[in-house]
Protein backbone atom coordinates (compact mmCIF):
# COMPACT_ATOMS: atom_id res chain seq x y z
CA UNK A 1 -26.52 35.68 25.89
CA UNK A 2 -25.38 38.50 23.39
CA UNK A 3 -27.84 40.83 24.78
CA UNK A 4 -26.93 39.99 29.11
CA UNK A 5 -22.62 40.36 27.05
CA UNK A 6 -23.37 43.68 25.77
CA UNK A 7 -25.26 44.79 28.40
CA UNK A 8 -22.19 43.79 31.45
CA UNK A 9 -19.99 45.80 28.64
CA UNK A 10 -21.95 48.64 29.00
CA UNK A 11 -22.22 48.90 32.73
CA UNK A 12 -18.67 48.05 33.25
CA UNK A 13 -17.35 50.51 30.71
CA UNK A 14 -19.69 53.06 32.04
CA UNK A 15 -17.59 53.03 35.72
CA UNK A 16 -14.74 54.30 33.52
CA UNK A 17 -13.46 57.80 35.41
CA UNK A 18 -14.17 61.24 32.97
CA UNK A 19 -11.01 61.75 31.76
CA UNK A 20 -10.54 58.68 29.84
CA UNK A 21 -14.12 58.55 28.20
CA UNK A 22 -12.78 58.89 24.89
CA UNK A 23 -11.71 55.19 25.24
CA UNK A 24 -15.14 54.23 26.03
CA UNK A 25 -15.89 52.29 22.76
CA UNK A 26 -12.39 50.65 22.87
CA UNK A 27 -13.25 49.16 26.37
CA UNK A 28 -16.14 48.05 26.00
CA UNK A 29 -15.10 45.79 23.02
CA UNK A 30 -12.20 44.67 24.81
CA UNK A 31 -14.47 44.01 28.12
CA UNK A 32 -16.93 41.94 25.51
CA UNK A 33 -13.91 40.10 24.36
CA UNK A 34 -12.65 39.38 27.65
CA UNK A 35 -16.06 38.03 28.94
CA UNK A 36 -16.77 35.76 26.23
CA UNK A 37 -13.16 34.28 25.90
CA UNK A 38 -14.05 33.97 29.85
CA UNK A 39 -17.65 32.22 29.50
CA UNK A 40 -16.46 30.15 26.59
CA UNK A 41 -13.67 28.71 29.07
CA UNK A 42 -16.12 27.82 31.46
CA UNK A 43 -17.83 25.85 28.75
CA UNK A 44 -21.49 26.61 29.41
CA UNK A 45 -24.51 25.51 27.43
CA UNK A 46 -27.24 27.39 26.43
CA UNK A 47 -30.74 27.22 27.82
CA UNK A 48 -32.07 25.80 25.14
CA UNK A 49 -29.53 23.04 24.68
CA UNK A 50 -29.79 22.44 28.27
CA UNK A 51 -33.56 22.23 27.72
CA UNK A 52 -33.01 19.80 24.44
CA UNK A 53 -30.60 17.79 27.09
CA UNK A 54 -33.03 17.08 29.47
CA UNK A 55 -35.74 16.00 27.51
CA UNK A 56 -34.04 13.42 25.53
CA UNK A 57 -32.71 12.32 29.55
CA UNK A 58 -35.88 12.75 30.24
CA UNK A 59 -37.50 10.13 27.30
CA UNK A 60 -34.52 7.53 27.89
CA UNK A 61 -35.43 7.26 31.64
CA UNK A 62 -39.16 6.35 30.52
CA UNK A 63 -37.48 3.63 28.29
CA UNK A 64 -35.34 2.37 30.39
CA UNK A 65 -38.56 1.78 32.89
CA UNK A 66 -40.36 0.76 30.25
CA UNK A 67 -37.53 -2.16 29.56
CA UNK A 68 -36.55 -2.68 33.19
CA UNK A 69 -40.56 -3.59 33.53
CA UNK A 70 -40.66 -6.08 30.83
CA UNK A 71 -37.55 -7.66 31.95
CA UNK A 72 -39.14 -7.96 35.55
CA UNK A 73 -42.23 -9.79 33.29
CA UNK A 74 -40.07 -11.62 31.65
CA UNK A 75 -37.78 -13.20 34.73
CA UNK A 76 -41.18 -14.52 36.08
């Protein structure tokens, strides 16, 4: 996410008009700071947490099954 940060920097601070490129440097750190203070907000999750998320979801819906069958078993 550092890299895709730095990057959107870049691209923004490159639409900067010519007579103010000597502030380049200074807005792109301020455009990084204002993005990740923005994304942080938004409280997002990384894709590998997401992907550690859904595969513990994933094993505790094959357990509950796995209990909701023996309970079925065990009502007979």
């Amino acid at each position: 996410m550092n890299e895709a940060l730095d990057e959107l920097s870049k691209r923004i601070s490159s639409l900067i008009p010519g007579d103010v490129k000597h502030l380049q440097k200074d807005i792109e750190k301020n455009v990084r700071s204002l993005l990740q203070t923005s994304l942080n907000k938004m409280n997002l999750v990384t894709r590998e947490e997401f992907d550690v998320q859904s595969a513990v979801l994933q094993r505790t819906r094959e357990k509950l099954e796995q209990l909701e069958k023996q309970l079925a078993q065990l009502v007979k």
